[in-house]
N, C-alpha and C. Protein backbone atom coordinates (compact mmCIF):
# COMPACT_ATOMS: atom_id res chain seq x y z
N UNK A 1 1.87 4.62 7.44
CA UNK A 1 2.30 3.34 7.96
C UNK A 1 1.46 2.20 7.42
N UNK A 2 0.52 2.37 7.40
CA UNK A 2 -0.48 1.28 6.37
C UNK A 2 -0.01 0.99 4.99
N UNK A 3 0.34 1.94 4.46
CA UNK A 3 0.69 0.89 3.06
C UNK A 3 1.78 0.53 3.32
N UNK A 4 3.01 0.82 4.05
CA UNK A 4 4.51 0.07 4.91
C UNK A 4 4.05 -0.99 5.13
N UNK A 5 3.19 -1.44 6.02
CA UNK A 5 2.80 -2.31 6.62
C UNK A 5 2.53 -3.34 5.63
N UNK A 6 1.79 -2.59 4.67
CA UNK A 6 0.68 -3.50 3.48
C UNK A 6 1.89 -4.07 2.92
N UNK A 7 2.92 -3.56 2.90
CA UNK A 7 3.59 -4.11 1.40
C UNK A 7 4.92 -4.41 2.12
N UNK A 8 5.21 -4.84 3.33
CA UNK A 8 5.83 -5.79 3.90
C UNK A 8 7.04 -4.97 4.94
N UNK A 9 6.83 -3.96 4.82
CA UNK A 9 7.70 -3.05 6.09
C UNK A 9 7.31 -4.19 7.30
N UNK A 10 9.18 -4.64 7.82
CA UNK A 10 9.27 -5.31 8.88
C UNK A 10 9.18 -3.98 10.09
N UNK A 11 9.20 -4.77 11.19
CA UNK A 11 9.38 -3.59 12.35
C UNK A 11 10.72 -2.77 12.19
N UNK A 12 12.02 -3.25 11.99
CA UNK A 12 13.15 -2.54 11.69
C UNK A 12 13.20 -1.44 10.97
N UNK A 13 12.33 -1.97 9.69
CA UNK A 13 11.64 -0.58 8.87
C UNK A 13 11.39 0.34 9.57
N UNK A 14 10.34 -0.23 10.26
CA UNK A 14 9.57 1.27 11.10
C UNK A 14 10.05 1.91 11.53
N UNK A 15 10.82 1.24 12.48
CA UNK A 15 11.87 2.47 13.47
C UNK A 15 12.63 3.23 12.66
N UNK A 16 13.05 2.98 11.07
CA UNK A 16 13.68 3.94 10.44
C UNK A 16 12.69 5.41 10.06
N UNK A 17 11.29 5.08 9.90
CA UNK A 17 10.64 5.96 9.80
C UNK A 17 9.78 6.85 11.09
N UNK A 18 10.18 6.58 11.87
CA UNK A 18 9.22 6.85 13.19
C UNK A 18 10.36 7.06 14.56
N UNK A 19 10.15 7.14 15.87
CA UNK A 19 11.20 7.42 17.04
C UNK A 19 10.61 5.99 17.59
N UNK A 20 10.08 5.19 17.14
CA UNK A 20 10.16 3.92 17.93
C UNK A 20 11.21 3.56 18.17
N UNK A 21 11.79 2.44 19.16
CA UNK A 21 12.69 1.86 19.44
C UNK A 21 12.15 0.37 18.33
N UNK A 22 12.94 -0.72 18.58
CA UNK A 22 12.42 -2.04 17.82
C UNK A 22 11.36 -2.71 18.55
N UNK A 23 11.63 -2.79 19.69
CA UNK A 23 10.75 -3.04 20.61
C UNK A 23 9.30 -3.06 20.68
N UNK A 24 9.47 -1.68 20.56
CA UNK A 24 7.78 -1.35 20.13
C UNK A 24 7.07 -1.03 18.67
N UNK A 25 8.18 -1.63 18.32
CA UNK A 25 7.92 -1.10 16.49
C UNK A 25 7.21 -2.59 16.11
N UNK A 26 8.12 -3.32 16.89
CA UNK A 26 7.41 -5.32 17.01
C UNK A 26 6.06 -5.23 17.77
N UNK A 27 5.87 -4.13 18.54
CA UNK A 27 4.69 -4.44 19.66
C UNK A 27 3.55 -3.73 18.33
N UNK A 28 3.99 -3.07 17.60
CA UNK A 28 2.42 -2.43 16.83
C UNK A 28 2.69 -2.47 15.67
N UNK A 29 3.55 -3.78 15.05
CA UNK A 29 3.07 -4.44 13.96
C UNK A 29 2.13 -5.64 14.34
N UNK A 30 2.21 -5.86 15.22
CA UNK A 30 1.33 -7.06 15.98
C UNK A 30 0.39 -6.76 16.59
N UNK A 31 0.19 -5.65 16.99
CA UNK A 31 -1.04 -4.34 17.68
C UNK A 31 -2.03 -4.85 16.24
N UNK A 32 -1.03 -4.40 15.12
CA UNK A 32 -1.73 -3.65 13.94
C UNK A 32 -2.45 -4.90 13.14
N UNK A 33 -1.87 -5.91 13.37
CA UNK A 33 -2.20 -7.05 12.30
C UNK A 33 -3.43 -7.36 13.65
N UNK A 34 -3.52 -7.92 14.73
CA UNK A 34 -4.50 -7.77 15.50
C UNK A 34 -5.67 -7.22 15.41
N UNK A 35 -5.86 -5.87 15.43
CA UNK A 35 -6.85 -5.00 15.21
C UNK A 35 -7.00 -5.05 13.82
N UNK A 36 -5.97 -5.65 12.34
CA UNK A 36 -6.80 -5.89 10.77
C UNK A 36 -6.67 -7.17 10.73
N UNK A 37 -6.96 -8.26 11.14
CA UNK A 37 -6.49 -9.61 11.06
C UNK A 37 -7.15 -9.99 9.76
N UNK A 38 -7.91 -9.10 8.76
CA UNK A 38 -8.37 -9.44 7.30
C UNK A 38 -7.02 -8.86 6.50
N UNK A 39 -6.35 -8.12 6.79
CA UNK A 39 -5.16 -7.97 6.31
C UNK A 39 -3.69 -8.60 6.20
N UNK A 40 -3.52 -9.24 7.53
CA UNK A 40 -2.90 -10.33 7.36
C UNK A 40 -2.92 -11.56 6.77
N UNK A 41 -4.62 -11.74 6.80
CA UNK A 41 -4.88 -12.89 6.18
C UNK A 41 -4.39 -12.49 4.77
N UNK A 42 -5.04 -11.84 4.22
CA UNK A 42 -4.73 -11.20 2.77
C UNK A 42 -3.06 -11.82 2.48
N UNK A 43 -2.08 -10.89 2.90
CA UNK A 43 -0.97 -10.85 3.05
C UNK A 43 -0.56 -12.39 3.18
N UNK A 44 -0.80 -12.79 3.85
CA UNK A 44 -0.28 -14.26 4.22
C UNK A 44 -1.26 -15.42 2.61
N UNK A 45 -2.26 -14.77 2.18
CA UNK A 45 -2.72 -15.66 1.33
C UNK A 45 -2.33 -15.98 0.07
N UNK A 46 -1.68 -14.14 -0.14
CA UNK A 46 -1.02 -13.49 -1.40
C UNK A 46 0.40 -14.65 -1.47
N UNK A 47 0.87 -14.56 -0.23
CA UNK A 47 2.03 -14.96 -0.66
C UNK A 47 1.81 -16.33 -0.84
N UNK A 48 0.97 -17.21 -0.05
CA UNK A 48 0.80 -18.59 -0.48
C UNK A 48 1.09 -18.86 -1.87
N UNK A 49 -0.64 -18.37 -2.19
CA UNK A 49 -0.78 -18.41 -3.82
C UNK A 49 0.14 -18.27 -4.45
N UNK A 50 1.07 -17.38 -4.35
CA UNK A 50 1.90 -17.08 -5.60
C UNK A 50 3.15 -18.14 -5.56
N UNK A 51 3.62 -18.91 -4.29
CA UNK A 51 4.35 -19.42 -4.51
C UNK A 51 3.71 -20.78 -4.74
N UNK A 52 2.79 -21.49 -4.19
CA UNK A 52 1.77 -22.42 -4.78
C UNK A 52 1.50 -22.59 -6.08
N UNK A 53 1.19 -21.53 -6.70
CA UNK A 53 0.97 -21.78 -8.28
C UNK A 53 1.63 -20.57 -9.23
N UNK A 54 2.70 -20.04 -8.74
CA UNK A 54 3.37 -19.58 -9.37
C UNK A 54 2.94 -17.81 -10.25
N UNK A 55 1.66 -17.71 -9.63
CA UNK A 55 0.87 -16.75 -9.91
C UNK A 55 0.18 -16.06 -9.11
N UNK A 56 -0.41 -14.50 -9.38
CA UNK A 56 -1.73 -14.17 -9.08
C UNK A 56 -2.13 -13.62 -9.73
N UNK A 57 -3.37 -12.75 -9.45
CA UNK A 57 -4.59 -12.72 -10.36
C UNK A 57 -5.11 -11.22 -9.92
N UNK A 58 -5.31 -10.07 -10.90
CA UNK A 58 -5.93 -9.19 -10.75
C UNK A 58 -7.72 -9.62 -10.17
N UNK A 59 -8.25 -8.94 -10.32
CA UNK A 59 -9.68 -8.99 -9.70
C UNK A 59 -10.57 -9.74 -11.17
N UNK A 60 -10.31 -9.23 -12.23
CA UNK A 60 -10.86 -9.13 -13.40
C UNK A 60 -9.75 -10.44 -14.15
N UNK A 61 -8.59 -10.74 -13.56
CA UNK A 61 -8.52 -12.41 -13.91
C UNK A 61 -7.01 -12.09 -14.46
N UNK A 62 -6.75 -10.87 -14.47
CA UNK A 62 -5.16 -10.75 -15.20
C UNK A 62 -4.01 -11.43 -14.71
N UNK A 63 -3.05 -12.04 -14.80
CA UNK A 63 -2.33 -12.70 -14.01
C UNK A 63 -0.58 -12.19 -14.31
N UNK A 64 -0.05 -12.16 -13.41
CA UNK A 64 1.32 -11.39 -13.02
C UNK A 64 1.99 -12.67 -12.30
N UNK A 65 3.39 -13.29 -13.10
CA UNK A 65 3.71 -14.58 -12.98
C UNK A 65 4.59 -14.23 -12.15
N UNK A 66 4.95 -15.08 -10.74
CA UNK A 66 6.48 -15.02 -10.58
C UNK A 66 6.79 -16.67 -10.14
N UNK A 67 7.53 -17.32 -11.01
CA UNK A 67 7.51 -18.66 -11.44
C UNK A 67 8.87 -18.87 -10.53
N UNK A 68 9.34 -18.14 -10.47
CA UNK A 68 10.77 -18.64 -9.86
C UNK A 68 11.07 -18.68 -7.92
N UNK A 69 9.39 -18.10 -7.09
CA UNK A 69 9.18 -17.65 -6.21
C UNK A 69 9.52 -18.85 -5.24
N UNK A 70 8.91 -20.29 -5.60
CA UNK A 70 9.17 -21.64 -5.24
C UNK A 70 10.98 -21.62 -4.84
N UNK A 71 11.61 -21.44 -5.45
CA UNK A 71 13.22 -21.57 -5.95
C UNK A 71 14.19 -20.66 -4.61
N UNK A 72 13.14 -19.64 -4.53
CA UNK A 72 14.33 -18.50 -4.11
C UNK A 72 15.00 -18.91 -2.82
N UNK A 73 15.90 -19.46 -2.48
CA UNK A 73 16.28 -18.90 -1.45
C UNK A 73 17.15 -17.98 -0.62
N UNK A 74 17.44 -17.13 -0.86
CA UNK A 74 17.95 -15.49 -0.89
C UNK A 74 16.82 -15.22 -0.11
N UNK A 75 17.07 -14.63 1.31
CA UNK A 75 15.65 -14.23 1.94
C UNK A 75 15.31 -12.51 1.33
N UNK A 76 15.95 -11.95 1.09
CA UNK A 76 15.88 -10.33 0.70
C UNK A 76 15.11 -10.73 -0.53
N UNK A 77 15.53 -11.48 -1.70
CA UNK A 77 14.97 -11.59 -2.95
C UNK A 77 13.47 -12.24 -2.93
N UNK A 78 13.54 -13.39 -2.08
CA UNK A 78 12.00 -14.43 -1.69
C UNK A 78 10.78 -12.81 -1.11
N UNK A 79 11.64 -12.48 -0.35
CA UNK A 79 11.07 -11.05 0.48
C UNK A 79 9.94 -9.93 -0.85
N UNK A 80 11.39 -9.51 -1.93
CA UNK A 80 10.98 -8.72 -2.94
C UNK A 80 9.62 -8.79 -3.55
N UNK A 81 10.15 -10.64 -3.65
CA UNK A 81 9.22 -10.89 -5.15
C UNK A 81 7.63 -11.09 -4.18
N UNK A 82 7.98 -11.85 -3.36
CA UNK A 82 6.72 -11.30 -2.15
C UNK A 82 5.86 -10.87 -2.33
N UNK A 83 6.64 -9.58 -2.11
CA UNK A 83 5.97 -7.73 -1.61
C UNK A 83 5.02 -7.68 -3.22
N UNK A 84 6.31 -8.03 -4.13
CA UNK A 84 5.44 -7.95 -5.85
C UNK A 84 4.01 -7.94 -5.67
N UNK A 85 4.47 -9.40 -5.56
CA UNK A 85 3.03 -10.61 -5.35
C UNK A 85 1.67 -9.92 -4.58
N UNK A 86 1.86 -9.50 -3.35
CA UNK A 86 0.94 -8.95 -2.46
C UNK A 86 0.23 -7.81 -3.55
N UNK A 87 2.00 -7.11 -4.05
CA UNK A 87 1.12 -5.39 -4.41
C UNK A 87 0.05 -5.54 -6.03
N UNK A 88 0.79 -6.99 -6.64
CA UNK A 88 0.27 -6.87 -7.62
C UNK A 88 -1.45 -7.06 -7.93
N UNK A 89 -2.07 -7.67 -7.57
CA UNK A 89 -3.94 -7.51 -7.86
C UNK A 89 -4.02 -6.36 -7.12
N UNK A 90 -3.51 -5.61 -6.13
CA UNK A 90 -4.03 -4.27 -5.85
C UNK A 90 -3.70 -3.91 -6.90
N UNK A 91 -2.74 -3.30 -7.37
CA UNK A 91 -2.45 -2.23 -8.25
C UNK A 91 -3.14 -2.28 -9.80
N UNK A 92 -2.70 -4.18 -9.94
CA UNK A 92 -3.34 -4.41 -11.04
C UNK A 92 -4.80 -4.44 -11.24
N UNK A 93 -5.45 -4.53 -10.57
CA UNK A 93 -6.96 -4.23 -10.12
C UNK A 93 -7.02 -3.02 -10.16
N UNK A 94 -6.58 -1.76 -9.71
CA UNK A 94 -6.73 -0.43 -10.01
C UNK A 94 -6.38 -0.17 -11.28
N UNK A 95 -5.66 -0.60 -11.93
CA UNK A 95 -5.48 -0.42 -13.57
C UNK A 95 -6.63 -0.74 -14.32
N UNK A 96 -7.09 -2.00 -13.94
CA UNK A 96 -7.98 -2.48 -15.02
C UNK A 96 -8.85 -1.66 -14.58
N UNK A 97 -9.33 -1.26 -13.65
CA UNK A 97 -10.50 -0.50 -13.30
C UNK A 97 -10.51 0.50 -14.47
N UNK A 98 -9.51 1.45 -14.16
CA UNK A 98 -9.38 2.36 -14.97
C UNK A 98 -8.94 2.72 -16.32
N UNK A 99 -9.02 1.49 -16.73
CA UNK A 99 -9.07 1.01 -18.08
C UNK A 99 -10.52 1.28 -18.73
N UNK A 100 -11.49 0.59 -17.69
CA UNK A 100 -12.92 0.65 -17.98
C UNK A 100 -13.12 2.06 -17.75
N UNK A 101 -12.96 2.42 -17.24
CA UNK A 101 -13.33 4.05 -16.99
C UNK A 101 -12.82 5.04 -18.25
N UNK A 102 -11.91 4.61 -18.47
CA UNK A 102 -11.03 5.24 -19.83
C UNK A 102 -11.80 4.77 -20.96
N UNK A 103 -12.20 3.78 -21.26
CA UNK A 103 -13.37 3.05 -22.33
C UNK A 103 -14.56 3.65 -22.18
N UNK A 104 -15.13 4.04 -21.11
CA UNK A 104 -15.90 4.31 -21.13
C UNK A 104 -16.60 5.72 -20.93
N UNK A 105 -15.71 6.85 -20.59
CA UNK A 105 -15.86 8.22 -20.31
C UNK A 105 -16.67 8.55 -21.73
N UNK A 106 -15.30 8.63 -22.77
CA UNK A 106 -15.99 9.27 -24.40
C UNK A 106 -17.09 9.17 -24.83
N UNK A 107 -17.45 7.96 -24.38
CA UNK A 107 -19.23 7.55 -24.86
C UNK A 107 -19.93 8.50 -24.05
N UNK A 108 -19.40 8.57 -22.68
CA UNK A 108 -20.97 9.00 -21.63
C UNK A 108 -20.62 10.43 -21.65
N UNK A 109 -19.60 11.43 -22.21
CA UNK A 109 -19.56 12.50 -22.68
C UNK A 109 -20.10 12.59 -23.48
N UNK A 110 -20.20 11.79 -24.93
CA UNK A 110 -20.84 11.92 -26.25
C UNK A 110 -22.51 11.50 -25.93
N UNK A 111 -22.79 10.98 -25.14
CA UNK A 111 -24.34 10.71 -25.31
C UNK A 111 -24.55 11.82 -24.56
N UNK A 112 -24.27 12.89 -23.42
CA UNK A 112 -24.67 13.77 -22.63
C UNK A 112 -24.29 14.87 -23.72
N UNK A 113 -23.67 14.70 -24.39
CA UNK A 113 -23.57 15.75 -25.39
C UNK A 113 -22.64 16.96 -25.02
N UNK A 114 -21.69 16.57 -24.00
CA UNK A 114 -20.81 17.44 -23.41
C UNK A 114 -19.82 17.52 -24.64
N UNK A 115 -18.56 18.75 -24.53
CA UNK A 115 -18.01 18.79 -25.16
C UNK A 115 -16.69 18.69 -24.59
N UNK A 116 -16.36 18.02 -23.59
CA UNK A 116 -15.42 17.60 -22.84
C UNK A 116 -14.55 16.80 -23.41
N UNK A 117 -13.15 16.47 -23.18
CA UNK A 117 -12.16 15.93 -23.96
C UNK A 117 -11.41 15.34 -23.20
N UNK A 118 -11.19 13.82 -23.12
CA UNK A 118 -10.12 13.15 -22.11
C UNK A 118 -8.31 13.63 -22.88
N UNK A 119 -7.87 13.89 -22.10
CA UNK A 119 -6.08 14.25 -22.70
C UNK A 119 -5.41 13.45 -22.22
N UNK A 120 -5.29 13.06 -20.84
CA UNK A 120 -4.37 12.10 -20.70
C UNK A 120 -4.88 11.63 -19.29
N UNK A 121 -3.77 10.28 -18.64
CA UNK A 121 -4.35 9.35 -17.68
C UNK A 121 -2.83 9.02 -17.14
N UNK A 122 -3.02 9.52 -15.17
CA UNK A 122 -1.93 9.63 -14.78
C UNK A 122 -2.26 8.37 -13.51
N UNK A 123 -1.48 7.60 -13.39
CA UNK A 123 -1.99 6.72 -12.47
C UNK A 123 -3.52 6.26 -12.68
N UNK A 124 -3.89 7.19 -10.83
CA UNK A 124 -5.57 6.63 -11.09
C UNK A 124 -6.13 7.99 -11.15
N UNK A 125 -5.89 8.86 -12.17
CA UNK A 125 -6.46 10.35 -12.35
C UNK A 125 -6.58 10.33 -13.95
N UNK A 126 -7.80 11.05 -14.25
CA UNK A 126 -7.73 11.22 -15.99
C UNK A 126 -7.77 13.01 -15.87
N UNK A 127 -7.36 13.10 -16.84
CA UNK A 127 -7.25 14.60 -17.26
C UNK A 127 -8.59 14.58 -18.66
N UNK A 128 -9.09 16.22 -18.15
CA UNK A 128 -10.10 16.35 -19.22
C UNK A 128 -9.66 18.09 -19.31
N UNK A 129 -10.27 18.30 -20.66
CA UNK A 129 -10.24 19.76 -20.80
C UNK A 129 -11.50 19.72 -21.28
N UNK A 130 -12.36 20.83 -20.80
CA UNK A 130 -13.97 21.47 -20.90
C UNK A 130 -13.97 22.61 -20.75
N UNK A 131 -15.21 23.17 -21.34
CA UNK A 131 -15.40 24.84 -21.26
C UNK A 131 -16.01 24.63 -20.01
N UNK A 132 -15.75 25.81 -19.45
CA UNK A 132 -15.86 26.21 -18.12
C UNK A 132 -17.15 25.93 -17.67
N UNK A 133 -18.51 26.76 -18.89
CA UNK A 133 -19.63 26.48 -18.40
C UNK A 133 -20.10 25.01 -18.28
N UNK A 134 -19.21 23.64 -18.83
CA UNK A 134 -19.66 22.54 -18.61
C UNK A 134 -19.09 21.58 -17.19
N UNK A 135 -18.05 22.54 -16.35
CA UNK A 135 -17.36 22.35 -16.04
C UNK A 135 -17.80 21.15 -14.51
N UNK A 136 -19.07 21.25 -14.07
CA UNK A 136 -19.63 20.75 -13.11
C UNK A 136 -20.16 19.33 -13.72
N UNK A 137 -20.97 19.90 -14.47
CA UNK A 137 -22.09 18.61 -15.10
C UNK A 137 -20.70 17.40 -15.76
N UNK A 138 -19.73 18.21 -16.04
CA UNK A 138 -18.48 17.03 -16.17
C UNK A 138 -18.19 16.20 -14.80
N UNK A 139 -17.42 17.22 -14.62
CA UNK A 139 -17.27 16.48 -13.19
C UNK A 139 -18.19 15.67 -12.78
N UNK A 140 -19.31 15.60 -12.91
CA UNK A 140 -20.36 14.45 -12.29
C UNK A 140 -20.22 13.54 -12.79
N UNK A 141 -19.99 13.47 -13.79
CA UNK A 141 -20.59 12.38 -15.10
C UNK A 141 -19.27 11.74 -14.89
N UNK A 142 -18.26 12.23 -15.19
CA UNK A 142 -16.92 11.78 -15.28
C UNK A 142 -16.39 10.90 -13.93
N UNK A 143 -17.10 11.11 -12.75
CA UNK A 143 -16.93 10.47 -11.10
C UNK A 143 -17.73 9.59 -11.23
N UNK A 144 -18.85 9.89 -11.73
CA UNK A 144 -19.81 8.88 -11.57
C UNK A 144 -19.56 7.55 -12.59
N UNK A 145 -19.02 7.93 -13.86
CA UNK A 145 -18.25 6.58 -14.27
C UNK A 145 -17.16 5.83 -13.99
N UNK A 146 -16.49 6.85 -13.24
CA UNK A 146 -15.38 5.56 -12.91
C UNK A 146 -15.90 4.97 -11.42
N UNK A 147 -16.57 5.75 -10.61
CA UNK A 147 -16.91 5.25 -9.42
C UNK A 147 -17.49 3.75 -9.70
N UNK A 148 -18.26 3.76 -10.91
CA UNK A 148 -19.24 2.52 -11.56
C UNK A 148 -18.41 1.51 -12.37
N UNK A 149 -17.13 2.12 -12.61
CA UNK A 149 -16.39 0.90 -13.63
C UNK A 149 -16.37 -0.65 -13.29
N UNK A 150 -16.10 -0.71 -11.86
CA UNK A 150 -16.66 -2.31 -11.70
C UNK A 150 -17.00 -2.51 -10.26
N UNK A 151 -17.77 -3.40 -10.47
CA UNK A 151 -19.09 -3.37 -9.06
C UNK A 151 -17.98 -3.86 -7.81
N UNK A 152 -18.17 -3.67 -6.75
CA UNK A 152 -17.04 -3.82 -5.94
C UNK A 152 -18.06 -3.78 -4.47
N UNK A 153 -17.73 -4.53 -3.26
CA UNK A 153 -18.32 -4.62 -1.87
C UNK A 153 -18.17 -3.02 -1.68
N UNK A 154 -17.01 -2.42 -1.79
CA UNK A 154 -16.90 -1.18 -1.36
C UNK A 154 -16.85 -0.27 -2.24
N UNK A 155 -17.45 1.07 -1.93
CA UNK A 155 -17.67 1.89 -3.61
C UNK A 155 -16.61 2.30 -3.45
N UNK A 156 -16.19 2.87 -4.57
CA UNK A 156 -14.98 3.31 -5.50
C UNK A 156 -15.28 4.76 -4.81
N UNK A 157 -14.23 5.61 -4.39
CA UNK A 157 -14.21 6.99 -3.64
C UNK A 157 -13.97 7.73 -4.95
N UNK A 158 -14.31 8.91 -5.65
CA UNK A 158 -14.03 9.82 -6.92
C UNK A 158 -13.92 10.99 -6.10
N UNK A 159 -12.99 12.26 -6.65
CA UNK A 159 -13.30 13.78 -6.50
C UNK A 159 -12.24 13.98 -7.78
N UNK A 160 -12.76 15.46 -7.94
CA UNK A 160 -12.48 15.94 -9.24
C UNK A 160 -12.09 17.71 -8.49
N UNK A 161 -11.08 17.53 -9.40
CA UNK A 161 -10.59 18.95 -9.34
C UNK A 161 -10.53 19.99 -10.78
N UNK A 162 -10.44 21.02 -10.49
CA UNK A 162 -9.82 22.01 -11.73
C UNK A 162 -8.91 22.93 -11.88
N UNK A 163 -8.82 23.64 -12.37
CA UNK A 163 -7.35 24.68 -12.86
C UNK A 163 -6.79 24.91 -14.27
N UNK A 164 -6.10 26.20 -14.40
CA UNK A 164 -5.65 25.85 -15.54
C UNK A 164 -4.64 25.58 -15.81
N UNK A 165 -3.61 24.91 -14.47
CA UNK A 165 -2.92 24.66 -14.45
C UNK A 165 -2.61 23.25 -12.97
N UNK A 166 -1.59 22.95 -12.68
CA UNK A 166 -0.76 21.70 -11.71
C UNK A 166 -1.19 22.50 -10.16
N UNK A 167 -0.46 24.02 -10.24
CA UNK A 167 -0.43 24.72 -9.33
C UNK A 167 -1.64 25.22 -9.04
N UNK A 168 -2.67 25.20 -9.82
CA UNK A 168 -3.89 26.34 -9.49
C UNK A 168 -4.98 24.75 -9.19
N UNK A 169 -5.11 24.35 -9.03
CA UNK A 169 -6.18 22.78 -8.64
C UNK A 169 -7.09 23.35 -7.70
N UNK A 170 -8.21 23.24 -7.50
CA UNK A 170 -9.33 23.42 -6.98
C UNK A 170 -10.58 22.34 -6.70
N UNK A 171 -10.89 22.22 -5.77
CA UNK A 171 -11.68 21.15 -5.75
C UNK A 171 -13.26 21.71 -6.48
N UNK A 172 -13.99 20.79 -7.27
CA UNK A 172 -14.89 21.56 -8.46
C UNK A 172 -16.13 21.51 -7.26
N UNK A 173 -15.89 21.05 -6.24
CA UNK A 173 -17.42 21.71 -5.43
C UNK A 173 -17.05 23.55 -4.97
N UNK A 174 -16.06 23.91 -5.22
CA UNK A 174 -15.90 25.26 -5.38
C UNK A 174 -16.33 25.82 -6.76
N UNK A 175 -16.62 25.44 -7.67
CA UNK A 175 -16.93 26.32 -8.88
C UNK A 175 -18.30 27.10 -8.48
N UNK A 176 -18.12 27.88 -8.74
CA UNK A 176 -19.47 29.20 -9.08
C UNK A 176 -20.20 29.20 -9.74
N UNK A 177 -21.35 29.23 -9.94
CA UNK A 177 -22.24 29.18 -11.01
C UNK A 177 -23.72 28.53 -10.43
């Protein structure tokens, strides 16, 4: 219900997802903004800005235009581009993050002298392939850089898994050795 909430689920929403009636689906979106009133603010600032100046701004300065936001009046469409607006410096802020993290893994493998290999980058997950016996001292190194990609009030949460496969995933504080 939090990211519903985050990204503009009215109460009507809710009751589609939950046995609320509307009633009370109105009573604890207003419960909810109450008890995060830094979230509303957020929400309510996002949308200012963007229709104010036609923009916003990742964390790191990227900007995601919606120029036509002033204009709309279609409430479903004003609604959409909205929700955009709100989701975009989150998301886009998690990208760039992990942009830096992606820049920066190969090096801090190559100076540790691991023989670890980035393959690919799914959302906010990178894929590595390593020999088994390096398989920990990766994992550290590899959390510990993206946790560090950019300085933030709140630290960046990392865990790392393994397998040799989708189905077999393991969390690597289980490895043996």
């Amino acid at each position: 219900m939090n990211f519903g909430l985050i990204y503009g689920m009215s109460p009507f929403g809710l009751t589609r997802y939950t046995d609320l009636t509307l009633a009370e689906a109105e009573d604890f979106v207003r419960a909810y903004f109450n008890q995060f009133p830094g979230v509303k603010s957020y929400l309510d600032g996002m949308r200012r800005l963007a229709a104010e100046q036609g923009y916003v701004e990742t964390l790191l300065g990227r900007r995601r235009y919606f120029p036509a936001l002033k204009m709309l009046t279609d409430r479903n469409q004003r609604a959409r581009e909205e929700r955009e607006a709100i989701n975009a410096p989150i998301q886009g802020t998690a990208a760039d993050i992990m942009k830096i993290a992606m820049i920066r893994v190969p090096s801090a493998l190559e100076q540790a002298q691991l023989a670890a290999r980035m393959t690919l980058q799914v959302h906010d997950e990178l894929v590595l392939e390593c020999p088994v016996e390096q398989l920990a001292q990766t994992a550290a190194l590899v959390q510990q850089v993206m946790a560090d990609a950019y300085p933030l009030r709140a630290p960046l949460q990392t865990e790392a898994r393994y397998g040799q496969n989708w189905g077999q995933m393991n969390p690597v504080s289980q490895v043996k050795g």
